[in-house]
N, C-alpha and C. Protein backbone atom coordinates (compact mmCIF):
# COMPACT_ATOMS: atom_id res chain seq x y z
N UNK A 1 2.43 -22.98 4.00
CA UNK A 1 2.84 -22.66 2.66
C UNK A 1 2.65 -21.17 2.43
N UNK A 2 3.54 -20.61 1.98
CA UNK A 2 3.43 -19.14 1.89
C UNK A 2 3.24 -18.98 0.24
N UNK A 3 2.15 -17.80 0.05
CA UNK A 3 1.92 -17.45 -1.17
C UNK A 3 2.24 -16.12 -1.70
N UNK A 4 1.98 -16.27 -3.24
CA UNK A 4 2.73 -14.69 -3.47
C UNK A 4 1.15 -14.01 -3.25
N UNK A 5 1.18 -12.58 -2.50
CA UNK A 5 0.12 -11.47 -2.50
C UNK A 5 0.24 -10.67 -3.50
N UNK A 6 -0.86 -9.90 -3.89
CA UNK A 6 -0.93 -9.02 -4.32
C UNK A 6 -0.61 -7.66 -3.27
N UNK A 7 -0.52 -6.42 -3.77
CA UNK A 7 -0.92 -5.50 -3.02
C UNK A 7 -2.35 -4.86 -2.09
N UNK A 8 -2.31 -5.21 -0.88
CA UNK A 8 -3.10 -4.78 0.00
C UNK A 8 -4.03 -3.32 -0.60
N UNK A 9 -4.89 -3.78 -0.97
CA UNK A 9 -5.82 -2.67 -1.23
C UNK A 9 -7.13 -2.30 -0.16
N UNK A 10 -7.48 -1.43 0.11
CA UNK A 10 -8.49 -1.04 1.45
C UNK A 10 -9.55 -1.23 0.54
N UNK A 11 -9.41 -0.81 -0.83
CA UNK A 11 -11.66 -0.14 -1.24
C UNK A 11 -11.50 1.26 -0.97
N UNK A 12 -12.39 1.29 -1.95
CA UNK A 12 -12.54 2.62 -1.67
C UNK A 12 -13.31 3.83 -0.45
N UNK A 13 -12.43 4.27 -0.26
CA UNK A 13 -12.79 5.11 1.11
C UNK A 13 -12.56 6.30 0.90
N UNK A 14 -13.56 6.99 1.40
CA UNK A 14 -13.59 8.82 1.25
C UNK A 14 -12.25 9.27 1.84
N UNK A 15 -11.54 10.27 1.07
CA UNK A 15 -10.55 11.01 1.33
C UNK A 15 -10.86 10.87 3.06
N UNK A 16 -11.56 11.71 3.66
CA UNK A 16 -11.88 12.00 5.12
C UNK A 16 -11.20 10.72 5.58
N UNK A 17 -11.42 9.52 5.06
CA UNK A 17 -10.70 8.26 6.16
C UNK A 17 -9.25 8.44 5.69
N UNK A 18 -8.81 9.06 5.79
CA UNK A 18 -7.67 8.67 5.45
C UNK A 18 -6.78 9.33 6.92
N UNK A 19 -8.04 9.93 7.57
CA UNK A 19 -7.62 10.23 9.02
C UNK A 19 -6.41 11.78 8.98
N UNK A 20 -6.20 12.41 8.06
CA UNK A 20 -5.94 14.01 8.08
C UNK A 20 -6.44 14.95 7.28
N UNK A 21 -6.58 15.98 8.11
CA UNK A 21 -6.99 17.10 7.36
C UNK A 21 -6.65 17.95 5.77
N UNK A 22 -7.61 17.94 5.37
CA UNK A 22 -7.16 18.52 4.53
C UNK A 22 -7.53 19.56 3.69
N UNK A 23 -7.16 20.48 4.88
CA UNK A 23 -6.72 21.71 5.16
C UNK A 23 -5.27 22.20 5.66
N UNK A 24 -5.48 23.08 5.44
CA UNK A 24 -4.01 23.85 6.02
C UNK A 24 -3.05 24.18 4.99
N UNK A 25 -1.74 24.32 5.45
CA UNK A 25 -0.54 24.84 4.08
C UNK A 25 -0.74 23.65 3.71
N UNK A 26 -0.20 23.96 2.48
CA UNK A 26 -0.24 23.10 1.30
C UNK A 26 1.65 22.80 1.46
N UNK A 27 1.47 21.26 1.10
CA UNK A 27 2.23 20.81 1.00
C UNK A 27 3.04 20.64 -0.25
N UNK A 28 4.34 19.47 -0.71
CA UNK A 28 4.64 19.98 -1.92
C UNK A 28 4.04 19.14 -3.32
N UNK A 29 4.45 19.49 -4.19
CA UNK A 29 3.36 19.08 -5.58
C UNK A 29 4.37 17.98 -5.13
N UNK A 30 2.85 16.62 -5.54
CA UNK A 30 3.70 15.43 -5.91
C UNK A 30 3.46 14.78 -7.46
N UNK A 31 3.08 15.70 -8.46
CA UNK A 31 2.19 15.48 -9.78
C UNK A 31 3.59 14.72 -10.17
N UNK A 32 3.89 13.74 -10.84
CA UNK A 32 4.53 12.76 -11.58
C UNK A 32 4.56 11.34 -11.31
N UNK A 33 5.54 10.58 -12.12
CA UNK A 33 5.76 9.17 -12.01
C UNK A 33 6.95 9.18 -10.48
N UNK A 34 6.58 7.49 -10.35
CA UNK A 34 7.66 7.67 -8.82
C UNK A 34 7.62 6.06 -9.67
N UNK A 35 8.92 6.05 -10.32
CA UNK A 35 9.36 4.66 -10.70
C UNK A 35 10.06 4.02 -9.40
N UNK A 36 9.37 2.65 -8.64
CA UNK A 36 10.23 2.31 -7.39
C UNK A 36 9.81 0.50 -7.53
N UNK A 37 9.57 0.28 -6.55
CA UNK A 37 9.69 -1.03 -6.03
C UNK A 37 8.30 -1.09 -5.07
N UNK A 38 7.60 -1.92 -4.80
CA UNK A 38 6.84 -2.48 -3.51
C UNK A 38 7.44 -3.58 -3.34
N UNK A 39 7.92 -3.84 -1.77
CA UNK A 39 8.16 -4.71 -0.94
C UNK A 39 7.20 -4.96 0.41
N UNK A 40 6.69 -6.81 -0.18
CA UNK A 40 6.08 -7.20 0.75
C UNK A 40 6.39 -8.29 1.39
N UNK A 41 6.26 -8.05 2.99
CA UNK A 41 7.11 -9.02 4.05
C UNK A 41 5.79 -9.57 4.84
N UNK A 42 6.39 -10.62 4.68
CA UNK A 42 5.85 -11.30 5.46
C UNK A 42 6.55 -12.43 6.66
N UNK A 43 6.00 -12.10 8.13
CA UNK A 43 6.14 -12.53 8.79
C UNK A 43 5.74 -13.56 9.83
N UNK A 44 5.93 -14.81 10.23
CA UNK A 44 5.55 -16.20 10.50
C UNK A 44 5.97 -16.55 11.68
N UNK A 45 5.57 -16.94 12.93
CA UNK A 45 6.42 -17.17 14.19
C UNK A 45 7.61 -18.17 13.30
N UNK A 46 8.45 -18.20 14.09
CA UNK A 46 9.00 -19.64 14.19
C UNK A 46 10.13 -19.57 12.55
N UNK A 47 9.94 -18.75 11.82
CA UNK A 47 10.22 -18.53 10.31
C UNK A 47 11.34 -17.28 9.93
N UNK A 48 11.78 -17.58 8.96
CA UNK A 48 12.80 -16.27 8.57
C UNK A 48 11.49 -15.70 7.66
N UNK A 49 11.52 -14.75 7.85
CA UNK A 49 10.66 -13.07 6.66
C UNK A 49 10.86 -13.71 5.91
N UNK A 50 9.46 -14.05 5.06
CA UNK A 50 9.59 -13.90 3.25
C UNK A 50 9.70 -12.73 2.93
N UNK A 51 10.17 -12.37 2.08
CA UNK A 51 10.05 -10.58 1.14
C UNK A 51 10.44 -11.00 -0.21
N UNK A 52 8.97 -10.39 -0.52
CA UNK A 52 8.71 -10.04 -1.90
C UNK A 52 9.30 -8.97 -2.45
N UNK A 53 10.28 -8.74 -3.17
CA UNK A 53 10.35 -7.11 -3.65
C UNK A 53 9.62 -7.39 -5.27
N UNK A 54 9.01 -6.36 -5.68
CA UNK A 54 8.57 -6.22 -7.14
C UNK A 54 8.48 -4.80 -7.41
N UNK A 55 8.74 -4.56 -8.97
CA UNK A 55 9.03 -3.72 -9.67
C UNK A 55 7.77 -2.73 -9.87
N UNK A 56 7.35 -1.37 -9.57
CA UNK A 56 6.17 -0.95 -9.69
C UNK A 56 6.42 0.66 -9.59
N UNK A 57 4.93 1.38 -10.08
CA UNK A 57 4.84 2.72 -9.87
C UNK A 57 4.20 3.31 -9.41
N UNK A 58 4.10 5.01 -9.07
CA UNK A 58 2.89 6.00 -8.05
C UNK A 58 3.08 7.02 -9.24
N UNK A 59 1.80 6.89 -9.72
CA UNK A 59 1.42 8.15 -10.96
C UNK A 59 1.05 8.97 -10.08
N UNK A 60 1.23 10.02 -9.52
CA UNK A 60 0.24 11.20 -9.82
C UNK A 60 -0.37 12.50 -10.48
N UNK A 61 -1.46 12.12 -10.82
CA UNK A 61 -2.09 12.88 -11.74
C UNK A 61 -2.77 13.92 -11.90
N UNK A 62 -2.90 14.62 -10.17
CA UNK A 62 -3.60 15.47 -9.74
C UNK A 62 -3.51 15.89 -8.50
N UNK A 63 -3.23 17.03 -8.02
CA UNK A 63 -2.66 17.78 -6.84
C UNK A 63 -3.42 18.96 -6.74
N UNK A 64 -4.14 18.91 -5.84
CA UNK A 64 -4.96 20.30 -5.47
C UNK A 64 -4.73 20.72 -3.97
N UNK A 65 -4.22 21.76 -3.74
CA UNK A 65 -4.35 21.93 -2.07
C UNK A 65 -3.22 21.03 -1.46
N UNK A 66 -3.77 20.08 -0.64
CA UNK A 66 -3.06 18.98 -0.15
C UNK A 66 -3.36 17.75 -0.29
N UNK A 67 -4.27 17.63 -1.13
CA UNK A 67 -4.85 16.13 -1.22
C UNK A 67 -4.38 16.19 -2.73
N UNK A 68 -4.25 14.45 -3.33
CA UNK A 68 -3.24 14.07 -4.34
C UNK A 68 -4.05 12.89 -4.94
N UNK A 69 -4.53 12.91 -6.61
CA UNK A 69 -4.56 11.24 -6.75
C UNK A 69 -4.17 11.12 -7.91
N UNK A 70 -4.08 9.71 -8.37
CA UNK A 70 -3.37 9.16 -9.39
C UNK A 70 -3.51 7.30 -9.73
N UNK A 71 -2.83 7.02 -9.70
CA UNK A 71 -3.23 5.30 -10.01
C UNK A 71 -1.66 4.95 -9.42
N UNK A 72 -1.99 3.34 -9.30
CA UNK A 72 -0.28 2.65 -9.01
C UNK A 72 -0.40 1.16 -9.44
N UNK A 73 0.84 0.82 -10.21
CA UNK A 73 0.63 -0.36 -10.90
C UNK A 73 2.17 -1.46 -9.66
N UNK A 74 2.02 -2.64 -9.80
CA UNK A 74 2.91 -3.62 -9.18
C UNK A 74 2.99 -4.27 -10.57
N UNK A 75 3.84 -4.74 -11.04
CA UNK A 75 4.45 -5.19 -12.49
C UNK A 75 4.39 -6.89 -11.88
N UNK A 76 4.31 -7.44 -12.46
CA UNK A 76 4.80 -9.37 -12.71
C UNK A 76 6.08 -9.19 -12.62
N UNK A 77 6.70 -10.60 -11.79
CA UNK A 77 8.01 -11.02 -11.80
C UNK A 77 8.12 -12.51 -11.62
N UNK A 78 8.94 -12.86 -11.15
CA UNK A 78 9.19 -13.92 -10.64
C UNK A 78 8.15 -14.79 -9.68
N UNK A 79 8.21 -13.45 -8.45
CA UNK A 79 7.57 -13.90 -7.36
C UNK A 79 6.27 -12.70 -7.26
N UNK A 80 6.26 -11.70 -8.51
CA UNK A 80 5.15 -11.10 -8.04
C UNK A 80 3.98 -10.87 -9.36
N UNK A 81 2.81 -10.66 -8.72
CA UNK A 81 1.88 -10.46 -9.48
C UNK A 81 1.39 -9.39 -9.99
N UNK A 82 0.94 -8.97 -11.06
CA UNK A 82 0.02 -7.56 -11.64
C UNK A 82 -0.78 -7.31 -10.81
N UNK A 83 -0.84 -5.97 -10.27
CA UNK A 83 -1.76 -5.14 -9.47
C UNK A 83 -1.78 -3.97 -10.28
N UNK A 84 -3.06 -3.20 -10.16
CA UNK A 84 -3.38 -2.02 -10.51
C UNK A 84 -4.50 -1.37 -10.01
N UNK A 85 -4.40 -0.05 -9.55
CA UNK A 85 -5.31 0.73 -8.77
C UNK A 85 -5.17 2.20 -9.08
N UNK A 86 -6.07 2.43 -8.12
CA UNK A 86 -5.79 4.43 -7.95
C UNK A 86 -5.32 4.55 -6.31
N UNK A 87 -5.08 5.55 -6.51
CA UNK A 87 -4.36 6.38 -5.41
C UNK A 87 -5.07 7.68 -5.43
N UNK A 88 -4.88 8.10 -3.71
CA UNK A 88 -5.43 9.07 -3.13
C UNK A 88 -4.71 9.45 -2.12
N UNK A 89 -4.97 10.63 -1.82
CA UNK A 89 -3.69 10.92 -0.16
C UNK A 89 -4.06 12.03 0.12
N UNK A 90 -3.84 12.28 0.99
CA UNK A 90 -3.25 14.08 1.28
C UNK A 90 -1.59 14.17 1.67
N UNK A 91 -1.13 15.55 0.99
CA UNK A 91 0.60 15.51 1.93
C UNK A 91 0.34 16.89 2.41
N UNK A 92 1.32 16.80 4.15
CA UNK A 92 0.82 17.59 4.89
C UNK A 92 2.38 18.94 4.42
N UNK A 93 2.68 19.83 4.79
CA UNK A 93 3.86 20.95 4.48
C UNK A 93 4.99 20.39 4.90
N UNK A 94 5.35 19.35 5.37
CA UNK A 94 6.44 19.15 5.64
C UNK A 94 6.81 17.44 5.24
N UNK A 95 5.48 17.51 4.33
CA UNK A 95 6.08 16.12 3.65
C UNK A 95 5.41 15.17 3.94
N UNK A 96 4.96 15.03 5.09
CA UNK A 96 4.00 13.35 5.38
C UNK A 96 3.18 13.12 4.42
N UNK A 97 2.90 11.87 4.21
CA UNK A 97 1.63 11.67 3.38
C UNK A 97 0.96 10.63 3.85
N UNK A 98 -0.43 10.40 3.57
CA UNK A 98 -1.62 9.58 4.35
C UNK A 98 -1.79 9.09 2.61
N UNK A 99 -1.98 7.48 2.62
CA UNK A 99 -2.29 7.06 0.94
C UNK A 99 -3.17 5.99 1.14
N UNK A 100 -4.10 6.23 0.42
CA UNK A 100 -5.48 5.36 -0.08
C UNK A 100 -5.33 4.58 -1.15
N UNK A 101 -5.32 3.11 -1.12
CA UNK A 101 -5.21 2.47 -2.65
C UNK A 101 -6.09 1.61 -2.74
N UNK A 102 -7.03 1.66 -3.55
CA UNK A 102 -7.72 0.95 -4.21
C UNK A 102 -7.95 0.09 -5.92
N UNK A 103 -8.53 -1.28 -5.58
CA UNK A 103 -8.41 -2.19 -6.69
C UNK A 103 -9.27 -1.64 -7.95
N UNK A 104 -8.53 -1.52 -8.90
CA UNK A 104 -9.32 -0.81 -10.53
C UNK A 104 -10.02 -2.28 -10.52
N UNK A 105 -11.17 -1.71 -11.73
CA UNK A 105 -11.72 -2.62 -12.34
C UNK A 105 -12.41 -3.77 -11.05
N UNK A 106 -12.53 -3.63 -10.11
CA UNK A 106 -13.13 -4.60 -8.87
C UNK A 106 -12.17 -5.51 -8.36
N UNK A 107 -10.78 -5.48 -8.87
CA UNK A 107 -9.80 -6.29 -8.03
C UNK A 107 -9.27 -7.79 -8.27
N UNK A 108 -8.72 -7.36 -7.32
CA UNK A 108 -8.14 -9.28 -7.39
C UNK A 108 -9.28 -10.31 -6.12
N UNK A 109 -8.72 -10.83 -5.98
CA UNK A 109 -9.27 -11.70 -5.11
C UNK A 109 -9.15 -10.89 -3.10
N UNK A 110 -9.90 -10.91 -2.22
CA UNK A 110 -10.15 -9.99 -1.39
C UNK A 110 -8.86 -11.32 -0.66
N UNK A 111 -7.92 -10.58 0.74
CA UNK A 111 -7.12 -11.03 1.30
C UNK A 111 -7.41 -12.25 1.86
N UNK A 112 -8.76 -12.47 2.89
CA UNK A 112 -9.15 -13.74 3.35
C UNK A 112 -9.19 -14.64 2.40
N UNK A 113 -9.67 -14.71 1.14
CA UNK A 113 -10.01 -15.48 0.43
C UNK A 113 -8.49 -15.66 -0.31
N UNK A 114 -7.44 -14.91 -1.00
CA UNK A 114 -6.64 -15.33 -1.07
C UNK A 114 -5.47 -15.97 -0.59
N UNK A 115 -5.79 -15.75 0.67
CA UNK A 115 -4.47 -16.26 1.79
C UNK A 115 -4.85 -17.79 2.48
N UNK A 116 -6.17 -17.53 2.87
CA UNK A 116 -6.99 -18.49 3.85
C UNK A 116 -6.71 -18.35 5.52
N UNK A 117 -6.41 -16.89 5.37
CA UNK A 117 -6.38 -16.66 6.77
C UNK A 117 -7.48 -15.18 6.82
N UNK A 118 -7.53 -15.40 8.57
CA UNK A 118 -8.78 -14.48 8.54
C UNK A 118 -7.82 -13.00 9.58
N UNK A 119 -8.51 -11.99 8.84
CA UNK A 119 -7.87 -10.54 9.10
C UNK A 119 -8.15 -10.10 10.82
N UNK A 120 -7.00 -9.94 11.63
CA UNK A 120 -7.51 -9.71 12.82
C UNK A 120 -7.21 -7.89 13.01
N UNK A 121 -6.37 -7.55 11.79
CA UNK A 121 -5.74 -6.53 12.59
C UNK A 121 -5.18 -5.51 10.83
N UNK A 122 -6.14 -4.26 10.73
CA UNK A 122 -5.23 -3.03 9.45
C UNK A 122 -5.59 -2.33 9.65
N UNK A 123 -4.15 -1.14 9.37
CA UNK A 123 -4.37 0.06 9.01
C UNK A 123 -5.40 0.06 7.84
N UNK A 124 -6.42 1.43 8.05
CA UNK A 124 -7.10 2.16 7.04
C UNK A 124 -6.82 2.95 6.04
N UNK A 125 -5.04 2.98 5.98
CA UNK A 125 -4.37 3.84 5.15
C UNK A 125 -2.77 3.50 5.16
N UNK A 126 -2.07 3.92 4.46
CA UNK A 126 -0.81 3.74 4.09
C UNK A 126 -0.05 4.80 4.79
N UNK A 127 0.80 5.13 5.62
CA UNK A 127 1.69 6.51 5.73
C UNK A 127 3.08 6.36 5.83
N UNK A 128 3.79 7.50 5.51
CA UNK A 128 5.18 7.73 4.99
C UNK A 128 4.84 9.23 4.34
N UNK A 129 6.25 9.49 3.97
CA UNK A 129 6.73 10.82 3.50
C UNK A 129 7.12 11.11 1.96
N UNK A 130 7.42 12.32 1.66
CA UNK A 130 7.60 12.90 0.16
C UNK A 130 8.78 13.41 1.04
N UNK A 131 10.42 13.29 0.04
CA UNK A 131 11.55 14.10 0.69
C UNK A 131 12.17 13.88 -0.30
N UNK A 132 12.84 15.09 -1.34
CA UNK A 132 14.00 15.27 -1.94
C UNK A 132 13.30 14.19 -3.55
N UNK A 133 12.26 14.15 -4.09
CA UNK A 133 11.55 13.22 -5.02
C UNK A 133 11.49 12.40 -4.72
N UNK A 134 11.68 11.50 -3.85
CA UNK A 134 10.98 10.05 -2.95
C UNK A 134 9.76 10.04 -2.61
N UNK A 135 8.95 9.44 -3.09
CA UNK A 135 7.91 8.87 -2.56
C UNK A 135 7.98 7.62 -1.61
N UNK A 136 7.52 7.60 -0.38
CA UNK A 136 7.03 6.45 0.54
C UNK A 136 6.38 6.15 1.43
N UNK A 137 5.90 5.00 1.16
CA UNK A 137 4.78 5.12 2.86
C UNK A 137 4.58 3.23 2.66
N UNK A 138 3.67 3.00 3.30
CA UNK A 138 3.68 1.28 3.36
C UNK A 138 2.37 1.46 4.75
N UNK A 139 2.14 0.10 5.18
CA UNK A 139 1.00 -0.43 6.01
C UNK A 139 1.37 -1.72 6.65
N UNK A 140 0.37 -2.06 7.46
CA UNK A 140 0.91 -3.26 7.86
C UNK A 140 -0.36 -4.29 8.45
N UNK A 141 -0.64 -5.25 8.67
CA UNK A 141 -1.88 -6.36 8.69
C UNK A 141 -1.40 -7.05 9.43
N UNK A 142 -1.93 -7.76 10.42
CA UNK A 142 -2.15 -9.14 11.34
C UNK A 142 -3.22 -9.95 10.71
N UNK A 143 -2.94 -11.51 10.60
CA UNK A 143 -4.00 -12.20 10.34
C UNK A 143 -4.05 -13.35 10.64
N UNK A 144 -5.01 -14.24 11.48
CA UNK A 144 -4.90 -15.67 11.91
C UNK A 144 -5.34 -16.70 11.03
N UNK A 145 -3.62 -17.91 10.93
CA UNK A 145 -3.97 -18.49 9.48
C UNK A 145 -4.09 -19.98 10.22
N UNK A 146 -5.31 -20.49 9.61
CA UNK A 146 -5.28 -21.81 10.20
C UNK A 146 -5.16 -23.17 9.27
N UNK A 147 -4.27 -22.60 8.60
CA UNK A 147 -2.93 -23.98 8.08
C UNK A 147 -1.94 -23.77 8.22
N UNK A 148 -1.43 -22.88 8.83
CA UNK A 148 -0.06 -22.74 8.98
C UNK A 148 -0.23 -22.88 11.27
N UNK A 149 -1.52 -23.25 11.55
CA UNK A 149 -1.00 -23.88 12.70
C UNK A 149 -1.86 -22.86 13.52
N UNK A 150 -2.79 -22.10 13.10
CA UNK A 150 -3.07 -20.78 13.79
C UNK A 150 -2.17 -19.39 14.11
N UNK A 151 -1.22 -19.96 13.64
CA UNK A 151 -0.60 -18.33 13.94
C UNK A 151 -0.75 -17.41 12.97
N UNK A 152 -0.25 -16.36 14.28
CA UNK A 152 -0.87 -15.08 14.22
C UNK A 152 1.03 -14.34 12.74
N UNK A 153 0.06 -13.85 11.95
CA UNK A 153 0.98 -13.97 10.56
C UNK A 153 0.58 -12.32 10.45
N UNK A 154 1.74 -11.51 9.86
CA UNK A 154 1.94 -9.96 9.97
C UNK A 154 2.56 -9.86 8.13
N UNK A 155 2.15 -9.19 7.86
CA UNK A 155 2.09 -8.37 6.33
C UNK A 155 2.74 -7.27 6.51
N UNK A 156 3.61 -6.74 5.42
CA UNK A 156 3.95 -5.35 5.70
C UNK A 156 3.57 -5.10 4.05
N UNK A 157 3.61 -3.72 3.39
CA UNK A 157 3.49 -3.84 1.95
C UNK A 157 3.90 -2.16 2.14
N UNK A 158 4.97 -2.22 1.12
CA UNK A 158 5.62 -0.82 1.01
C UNK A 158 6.09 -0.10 -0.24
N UNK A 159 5.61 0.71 -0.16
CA UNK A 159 6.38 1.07 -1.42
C UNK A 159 7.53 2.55 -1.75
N UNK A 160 8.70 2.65 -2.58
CA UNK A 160 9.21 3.83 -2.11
C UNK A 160 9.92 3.46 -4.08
N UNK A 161 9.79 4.55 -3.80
CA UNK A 161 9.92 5.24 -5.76
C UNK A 161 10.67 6.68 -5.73
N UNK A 162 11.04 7.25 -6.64
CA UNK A 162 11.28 8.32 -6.91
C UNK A 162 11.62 8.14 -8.87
């Protein structure tokens, strides 16, 4: 049985994990709203991709140097649920960005416990690029679910706004 997720949140983790420097040229301001979408896929042996798309945003509220933060909300729909967090990153001069998101207020329910599968396999961060007012980047998870037979079940969660 496949369920609707929330957005994959890490916790909070020091800028430093976010695994780049941040130092060097400065990259470009990303201070505003990035009205977009998160789309989350999920993948099942044996199964066509569920994908979630839902309606959501990347505030940012603060740009110093190369590191960036702000908050990001996932809106209710149909198939998706209210999320809300902060955001953190660095963007490097030519646009990459490394993104940290974490659950406001202590969160939703942690992934094992909402899925009932256990986490074998995540990124520590989100990456993608800033190009032309686009914001994007996304992540991706392995996890072994044992009602759906033991298999090995893959998450993607993305988001791209401008």
């Amino acid at each position: 049985m496949r369920r609707a997720l929330a957005l994959f949140t890490v916790g909070t983790i020091a800028l430093a994990a976010c695994g780049d420097d941040t130092t060097g040229p400065i990259g470009p301001n990303l201070v505003g709203t990035y009205d977009g979408t998160w789309t989350i896929t999920e993948e099942e042996p044996g199964l066509e991709p569920a994908i979630q798309v839902c309606p959501g945003e990347v505030t940012v509220t603060e740009h110093s140097g190369r590191v960036f933060e702000g908050t990001f909300s996932q809106f209710a729909g149909e198939d998706c649920e209210d999320a809300t967090g902060f955001v953190t990153g660095v963007v490097t001069e030519d646009g990459a960005v490394t993104v940290v998101l974490g659950a406001s207020g202590g969160g939703g329910p942690a992934f094992e416990e909402s899925t009932g599968c256990t986490l074998l396999s995540a990124d520590d961060s989100y990456t993608g690029s800033y190009s032309e007012g686009t914001l994007s980047f996304e992540t991706s998870l392995s996890a072994l679910c044992p009602d759906r037979g033991n298999a090995t079940v893959v998450w993607t969660f993305a988001f791209s706004g401008s």
